[in-house]
PDB file of N, CA and C in Angstrom:
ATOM      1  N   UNK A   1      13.405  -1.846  -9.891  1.00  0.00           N
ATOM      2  CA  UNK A   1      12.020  -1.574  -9.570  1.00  0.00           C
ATOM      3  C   UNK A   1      11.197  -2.814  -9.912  1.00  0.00           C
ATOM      4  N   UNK A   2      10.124  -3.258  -8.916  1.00  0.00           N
ATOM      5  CA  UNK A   2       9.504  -4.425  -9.018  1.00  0.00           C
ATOM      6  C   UNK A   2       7.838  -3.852  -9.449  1.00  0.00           C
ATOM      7  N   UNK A   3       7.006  -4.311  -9.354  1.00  0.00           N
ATOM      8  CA  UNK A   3       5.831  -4.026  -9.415  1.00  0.00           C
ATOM      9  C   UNK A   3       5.124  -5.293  -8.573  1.00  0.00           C
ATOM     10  N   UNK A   4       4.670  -4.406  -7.031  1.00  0.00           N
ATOM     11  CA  UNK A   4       3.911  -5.244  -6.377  1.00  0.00           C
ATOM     12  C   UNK A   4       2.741  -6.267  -6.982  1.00  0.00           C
ATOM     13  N   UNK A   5       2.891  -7.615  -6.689  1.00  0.00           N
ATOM     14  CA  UNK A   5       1.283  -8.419  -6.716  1.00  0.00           C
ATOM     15  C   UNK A   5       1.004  -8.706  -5.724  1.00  0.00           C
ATOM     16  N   UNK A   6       2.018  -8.386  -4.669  1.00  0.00           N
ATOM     17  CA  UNK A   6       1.113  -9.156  -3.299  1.00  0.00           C
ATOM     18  C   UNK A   6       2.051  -8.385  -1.961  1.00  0.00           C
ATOM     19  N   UNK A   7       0.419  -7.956  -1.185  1.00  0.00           N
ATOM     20  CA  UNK A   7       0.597  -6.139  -0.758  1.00  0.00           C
ATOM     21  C   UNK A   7       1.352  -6.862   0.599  1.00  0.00           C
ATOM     22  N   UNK A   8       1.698  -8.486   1.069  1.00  0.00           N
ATOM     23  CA  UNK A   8       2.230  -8.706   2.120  1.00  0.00           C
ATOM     24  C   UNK A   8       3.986  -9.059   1.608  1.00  0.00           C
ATOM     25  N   UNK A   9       4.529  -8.557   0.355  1.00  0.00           N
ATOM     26  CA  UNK A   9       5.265  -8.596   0.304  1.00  0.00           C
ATOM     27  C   UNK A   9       6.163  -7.108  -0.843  1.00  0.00           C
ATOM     28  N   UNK A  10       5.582  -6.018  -0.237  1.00  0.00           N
ATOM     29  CA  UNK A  10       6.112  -4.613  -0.484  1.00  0.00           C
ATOM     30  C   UNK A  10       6.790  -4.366  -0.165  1.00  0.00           C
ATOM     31  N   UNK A  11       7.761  -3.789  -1.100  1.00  0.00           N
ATOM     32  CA  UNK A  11       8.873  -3.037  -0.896  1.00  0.00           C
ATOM     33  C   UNK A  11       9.190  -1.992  -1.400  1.00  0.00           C
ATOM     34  N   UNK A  12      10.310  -1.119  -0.542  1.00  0.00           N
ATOM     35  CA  UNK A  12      10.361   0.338  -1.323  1.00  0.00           C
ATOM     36  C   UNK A  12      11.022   0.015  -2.537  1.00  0.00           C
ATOM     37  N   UNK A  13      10.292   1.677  -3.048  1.00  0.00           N
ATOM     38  CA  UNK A  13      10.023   1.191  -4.962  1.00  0.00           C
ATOM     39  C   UNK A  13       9.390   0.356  -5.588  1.00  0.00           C
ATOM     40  N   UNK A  14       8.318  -0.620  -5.285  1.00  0.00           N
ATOM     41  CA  UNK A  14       7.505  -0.832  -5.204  1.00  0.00           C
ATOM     42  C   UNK A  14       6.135   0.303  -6.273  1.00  0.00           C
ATOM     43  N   UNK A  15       6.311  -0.373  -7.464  1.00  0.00           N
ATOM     44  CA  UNK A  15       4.512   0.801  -7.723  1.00  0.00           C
ATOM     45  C   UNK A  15       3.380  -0.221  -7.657  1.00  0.00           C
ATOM     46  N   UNK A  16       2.422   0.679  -7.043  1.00  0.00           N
ATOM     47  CA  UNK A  16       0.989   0.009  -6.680  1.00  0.00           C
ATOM     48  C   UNK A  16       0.063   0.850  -6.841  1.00  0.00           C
ATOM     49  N   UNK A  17      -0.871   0.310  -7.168  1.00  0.00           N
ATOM     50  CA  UNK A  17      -1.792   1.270  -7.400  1.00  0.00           C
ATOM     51  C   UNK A  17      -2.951   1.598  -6.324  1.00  0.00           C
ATOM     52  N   UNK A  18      -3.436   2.464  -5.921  1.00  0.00           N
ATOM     53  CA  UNK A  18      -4.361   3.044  -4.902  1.00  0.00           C
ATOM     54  C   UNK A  18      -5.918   3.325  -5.593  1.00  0.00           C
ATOM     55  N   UNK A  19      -6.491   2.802  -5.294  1.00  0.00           N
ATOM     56  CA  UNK A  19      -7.850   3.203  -5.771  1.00  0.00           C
ATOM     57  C   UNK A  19      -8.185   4.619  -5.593  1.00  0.00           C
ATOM     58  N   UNK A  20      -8.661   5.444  -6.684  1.00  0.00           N
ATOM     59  CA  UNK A  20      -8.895   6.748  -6.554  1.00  0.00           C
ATOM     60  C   UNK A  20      -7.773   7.671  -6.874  1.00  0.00           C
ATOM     61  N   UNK A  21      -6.449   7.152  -6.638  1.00  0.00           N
ATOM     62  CA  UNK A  21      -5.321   7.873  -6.451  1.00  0.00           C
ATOM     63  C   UNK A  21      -4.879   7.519  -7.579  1.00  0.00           C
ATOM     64  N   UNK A  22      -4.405   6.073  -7.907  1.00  0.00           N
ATOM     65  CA  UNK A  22      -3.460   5.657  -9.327  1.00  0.00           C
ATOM     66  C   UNK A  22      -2.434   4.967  -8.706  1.00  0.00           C
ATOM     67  N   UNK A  23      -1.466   5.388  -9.656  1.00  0.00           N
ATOM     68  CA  UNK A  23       0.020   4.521  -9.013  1.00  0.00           C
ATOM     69  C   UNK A  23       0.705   5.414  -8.379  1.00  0.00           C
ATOM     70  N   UNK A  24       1.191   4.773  -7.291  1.00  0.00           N
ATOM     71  CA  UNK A  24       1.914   5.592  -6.486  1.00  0.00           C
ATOM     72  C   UNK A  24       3.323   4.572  -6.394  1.00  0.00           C
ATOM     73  N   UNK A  25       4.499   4.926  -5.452  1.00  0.00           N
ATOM     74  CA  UNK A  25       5.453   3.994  -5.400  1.00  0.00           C
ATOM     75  C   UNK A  25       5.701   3.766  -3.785  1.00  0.00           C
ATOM     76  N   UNK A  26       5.671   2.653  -3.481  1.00  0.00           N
ATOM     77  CA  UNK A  26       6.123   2.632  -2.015  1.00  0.00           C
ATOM     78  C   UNK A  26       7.630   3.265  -1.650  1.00  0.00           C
ATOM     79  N   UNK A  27       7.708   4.597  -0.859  1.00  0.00           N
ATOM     80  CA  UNK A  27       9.234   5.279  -0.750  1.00  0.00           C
ATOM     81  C   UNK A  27       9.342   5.041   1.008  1.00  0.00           C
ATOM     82  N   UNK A  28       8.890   4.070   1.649  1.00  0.00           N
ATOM     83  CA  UNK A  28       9.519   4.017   3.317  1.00  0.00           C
ATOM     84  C   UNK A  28       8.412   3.037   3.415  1.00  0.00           C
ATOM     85  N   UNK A  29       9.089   2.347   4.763  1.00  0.00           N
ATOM     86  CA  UNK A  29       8.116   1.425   5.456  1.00  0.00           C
ATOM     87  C   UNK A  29       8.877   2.191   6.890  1.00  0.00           C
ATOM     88  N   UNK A  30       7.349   1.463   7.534  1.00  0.00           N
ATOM     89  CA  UNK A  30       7.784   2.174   9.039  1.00  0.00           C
ATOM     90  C   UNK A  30       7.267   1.593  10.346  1.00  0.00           C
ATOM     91  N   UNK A  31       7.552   1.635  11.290  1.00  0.00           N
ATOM     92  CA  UNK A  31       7.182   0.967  12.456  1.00  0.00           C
ATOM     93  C   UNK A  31       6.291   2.444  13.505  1.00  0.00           C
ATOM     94  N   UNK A  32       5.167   2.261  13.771  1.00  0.00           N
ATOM     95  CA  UNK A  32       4.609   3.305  14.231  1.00  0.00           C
ATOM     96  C   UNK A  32       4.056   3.235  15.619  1.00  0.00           C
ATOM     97  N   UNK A  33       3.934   3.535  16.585  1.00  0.00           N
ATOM     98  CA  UNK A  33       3.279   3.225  17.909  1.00  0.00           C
ATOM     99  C   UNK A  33       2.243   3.625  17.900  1.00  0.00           C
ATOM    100  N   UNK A  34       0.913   3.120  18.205  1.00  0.00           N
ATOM    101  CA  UNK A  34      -0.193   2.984  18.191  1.00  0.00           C
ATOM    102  C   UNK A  34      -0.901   2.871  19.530  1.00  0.00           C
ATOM    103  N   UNK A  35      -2.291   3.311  19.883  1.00  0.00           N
ATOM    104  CA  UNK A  35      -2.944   2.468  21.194  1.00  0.00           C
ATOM    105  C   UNK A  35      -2.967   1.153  21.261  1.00  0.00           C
ATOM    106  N   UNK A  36      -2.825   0.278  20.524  1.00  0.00           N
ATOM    107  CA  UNK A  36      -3.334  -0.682  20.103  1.00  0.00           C
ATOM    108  C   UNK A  36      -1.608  -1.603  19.730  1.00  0.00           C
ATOM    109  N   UNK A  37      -0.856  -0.976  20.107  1.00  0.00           N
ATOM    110  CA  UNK A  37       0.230  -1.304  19.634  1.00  0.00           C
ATOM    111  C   UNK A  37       1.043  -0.702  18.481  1.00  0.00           C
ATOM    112  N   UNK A  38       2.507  -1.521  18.456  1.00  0.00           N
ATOM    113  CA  UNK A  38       2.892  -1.237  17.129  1.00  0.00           C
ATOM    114  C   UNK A  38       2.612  -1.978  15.684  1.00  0.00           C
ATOM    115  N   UNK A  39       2.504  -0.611  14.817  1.00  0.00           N
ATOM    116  CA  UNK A  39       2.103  -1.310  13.087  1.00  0.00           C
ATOM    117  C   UNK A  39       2.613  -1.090  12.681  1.00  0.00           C
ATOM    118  N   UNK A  40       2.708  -1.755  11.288  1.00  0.00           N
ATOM    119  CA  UNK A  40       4.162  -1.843  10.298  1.00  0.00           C
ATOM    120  C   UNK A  40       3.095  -0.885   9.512  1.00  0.00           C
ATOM    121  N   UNK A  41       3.662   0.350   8.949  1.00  0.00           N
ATOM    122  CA  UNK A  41       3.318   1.480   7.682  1.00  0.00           C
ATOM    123  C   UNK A  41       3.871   1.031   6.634  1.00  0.00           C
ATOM    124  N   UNK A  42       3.576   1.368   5.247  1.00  0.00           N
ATOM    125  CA  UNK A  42       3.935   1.587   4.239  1.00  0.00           C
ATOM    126  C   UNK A  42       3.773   3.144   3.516  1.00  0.00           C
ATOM    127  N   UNK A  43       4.251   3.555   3.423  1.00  0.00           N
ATOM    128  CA  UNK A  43       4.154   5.208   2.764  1.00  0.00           C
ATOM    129  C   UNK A  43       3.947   5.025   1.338  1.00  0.00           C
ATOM    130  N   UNK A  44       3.248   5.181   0.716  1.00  0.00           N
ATOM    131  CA  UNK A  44       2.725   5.741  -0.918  1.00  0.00           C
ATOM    132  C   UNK A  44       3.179   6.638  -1.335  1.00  0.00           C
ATOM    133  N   UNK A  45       3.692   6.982  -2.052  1.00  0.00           N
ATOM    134  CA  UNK A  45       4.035   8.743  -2.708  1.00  0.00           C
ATOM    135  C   UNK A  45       3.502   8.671  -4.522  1.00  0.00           C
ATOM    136  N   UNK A  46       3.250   9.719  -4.619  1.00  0.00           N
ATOM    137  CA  UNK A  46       2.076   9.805  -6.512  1.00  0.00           C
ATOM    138  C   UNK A  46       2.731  10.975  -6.772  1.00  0.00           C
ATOM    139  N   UNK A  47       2.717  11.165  -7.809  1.00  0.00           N
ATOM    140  CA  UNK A  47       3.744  11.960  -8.598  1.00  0.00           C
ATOM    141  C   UNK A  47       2.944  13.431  -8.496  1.00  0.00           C
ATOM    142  N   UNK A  48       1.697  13.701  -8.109  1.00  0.00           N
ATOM    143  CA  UNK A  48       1.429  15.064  -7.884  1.00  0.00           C
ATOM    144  C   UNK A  48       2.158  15.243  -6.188  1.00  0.00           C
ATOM    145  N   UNK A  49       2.642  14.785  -5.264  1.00  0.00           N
ATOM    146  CA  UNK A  49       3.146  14.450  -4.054  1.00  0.00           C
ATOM    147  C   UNK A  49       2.248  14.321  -2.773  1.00  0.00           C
ATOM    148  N   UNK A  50       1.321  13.947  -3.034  1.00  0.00           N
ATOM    149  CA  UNK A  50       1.009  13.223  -2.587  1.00  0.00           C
ATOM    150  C   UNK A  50       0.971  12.254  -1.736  1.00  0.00           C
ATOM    151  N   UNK A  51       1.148  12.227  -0.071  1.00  0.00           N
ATOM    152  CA  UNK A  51       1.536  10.671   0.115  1.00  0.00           C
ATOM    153  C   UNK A  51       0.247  10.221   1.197  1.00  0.00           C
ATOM    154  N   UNK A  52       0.293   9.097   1.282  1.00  0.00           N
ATOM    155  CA  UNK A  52      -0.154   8.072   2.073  1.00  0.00           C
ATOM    156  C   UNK A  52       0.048   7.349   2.900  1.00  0.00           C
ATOM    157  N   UNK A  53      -0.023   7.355   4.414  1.00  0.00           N
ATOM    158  CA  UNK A  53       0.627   6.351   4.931  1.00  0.00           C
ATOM    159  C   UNK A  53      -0.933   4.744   5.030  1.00  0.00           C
ATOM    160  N   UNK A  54      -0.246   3.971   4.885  1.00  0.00           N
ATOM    161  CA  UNK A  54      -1.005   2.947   4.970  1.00  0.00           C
ATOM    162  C   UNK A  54      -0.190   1.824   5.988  1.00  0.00           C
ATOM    163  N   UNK A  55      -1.393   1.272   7.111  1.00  0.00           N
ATOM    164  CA  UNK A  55      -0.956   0.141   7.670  1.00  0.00           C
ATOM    165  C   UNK A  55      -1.031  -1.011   7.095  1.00  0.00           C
ATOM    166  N   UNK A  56      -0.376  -2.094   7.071  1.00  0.00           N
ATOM    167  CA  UNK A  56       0.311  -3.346   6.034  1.00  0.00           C
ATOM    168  C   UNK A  56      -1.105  -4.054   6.220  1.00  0.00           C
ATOM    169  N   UNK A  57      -1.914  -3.730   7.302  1.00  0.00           N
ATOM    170  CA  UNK A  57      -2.972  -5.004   7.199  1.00  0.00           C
ATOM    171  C   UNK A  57      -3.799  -4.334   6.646  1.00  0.00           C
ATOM    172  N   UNK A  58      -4.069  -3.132   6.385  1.00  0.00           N
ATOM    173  CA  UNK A  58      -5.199  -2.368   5.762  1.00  0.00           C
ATOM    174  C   UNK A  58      -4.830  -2.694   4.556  1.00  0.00           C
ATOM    175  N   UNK A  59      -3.503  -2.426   3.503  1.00  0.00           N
ATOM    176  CA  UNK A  59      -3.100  -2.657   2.974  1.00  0.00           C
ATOM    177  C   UNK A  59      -3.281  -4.387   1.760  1.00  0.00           C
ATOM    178  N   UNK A  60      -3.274  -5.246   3.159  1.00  0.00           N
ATOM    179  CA  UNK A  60      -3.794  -6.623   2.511  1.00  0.00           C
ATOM    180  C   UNK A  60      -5.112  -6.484   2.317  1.00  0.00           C
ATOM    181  N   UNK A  61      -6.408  -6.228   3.100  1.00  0.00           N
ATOM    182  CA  UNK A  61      -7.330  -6.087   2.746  1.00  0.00           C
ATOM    183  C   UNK A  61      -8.042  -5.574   1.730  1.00  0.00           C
ATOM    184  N   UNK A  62      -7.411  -4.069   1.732  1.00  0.00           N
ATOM    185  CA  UNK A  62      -7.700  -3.948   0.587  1.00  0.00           C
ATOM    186  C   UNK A  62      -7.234  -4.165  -0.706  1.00  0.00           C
ATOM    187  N   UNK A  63      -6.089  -4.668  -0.925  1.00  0.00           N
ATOM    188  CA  UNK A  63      -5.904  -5.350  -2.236  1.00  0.00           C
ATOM    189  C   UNK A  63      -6.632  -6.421  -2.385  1.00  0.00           C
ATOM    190  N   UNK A  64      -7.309  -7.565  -1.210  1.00  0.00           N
ATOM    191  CA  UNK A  64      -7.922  -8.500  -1.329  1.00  0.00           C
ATOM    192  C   UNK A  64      -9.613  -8.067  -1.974  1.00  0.00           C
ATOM    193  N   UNK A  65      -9.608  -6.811  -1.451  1.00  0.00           N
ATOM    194  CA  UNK A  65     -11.217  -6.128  -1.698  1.00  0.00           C
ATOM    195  C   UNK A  65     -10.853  -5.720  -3.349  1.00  0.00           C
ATOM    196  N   UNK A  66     -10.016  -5.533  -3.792  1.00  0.00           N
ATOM    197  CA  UNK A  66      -9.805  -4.725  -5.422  1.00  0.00           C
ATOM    198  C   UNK A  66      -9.494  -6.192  -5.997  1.00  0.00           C
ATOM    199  N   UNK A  67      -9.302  -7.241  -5.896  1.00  0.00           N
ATOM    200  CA  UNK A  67      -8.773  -8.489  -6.474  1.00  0.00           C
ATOM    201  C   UNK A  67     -10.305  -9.021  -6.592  1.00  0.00           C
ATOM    202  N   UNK A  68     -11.246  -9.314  -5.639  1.00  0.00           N
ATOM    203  CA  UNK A  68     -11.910  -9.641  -5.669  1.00  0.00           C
ATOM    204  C   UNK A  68     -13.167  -8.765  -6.829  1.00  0.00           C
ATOM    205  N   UNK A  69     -13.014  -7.471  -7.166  1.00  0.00           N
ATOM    206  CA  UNK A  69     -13.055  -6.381  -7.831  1.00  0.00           C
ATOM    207  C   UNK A  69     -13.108  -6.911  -9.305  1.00  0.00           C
ATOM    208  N   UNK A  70     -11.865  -7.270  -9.588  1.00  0.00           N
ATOM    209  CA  UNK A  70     -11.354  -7.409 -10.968  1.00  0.00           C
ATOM    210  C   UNK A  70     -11.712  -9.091 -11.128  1.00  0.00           C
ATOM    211  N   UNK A  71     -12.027  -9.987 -10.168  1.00  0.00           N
ATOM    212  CA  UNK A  71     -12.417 -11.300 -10.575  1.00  0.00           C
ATOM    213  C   UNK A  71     -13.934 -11.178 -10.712  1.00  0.00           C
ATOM    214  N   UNK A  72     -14.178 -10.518 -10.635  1.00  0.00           N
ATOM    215  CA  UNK A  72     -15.993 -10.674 -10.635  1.00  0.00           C
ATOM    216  C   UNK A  72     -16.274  -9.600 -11.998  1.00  0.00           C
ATOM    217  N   UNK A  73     -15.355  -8.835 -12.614  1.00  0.00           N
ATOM    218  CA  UNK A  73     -16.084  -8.388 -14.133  1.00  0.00           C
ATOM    219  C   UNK A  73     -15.712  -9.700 -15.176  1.00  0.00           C
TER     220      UNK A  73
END
């Protein structure tokens, strides 16, 4: 088990934390068809079960939005 720092390089098992949610662990990545095309998913799962699917670029952003978070206190 690793502990993500950088959300463009996740992998399952993977724990990360979700704003609002806590830590969850990445348990699948996935390829999804979209209007817009296909996106790479990442699935979240939190120990109440919980899951999440998240797309990888939403994913960068917002870790870039929570980084930027924790550099400014």
């Amino acid at each position: 088990m690793t502990v993500a720092t950088d959300s463009l390089d996740l992998h399952i098992g993977d724990i990360v934390v979700y704003k609002n949610h806590g830590a969850g662990t990445i348990t699948s990545r996935e390829t999804r068809a979209t209007k817009t095309g296909d996106k790479e998913i990442v699935v979240i799962t939190f120990e109440d079960g919980l899951t999440i699917s998240l797309p990888t670029d939403l994913a960068q952003t917002r870790s870039e939005e929570h980084t930027s978070e924790l550099q400014s206190h």
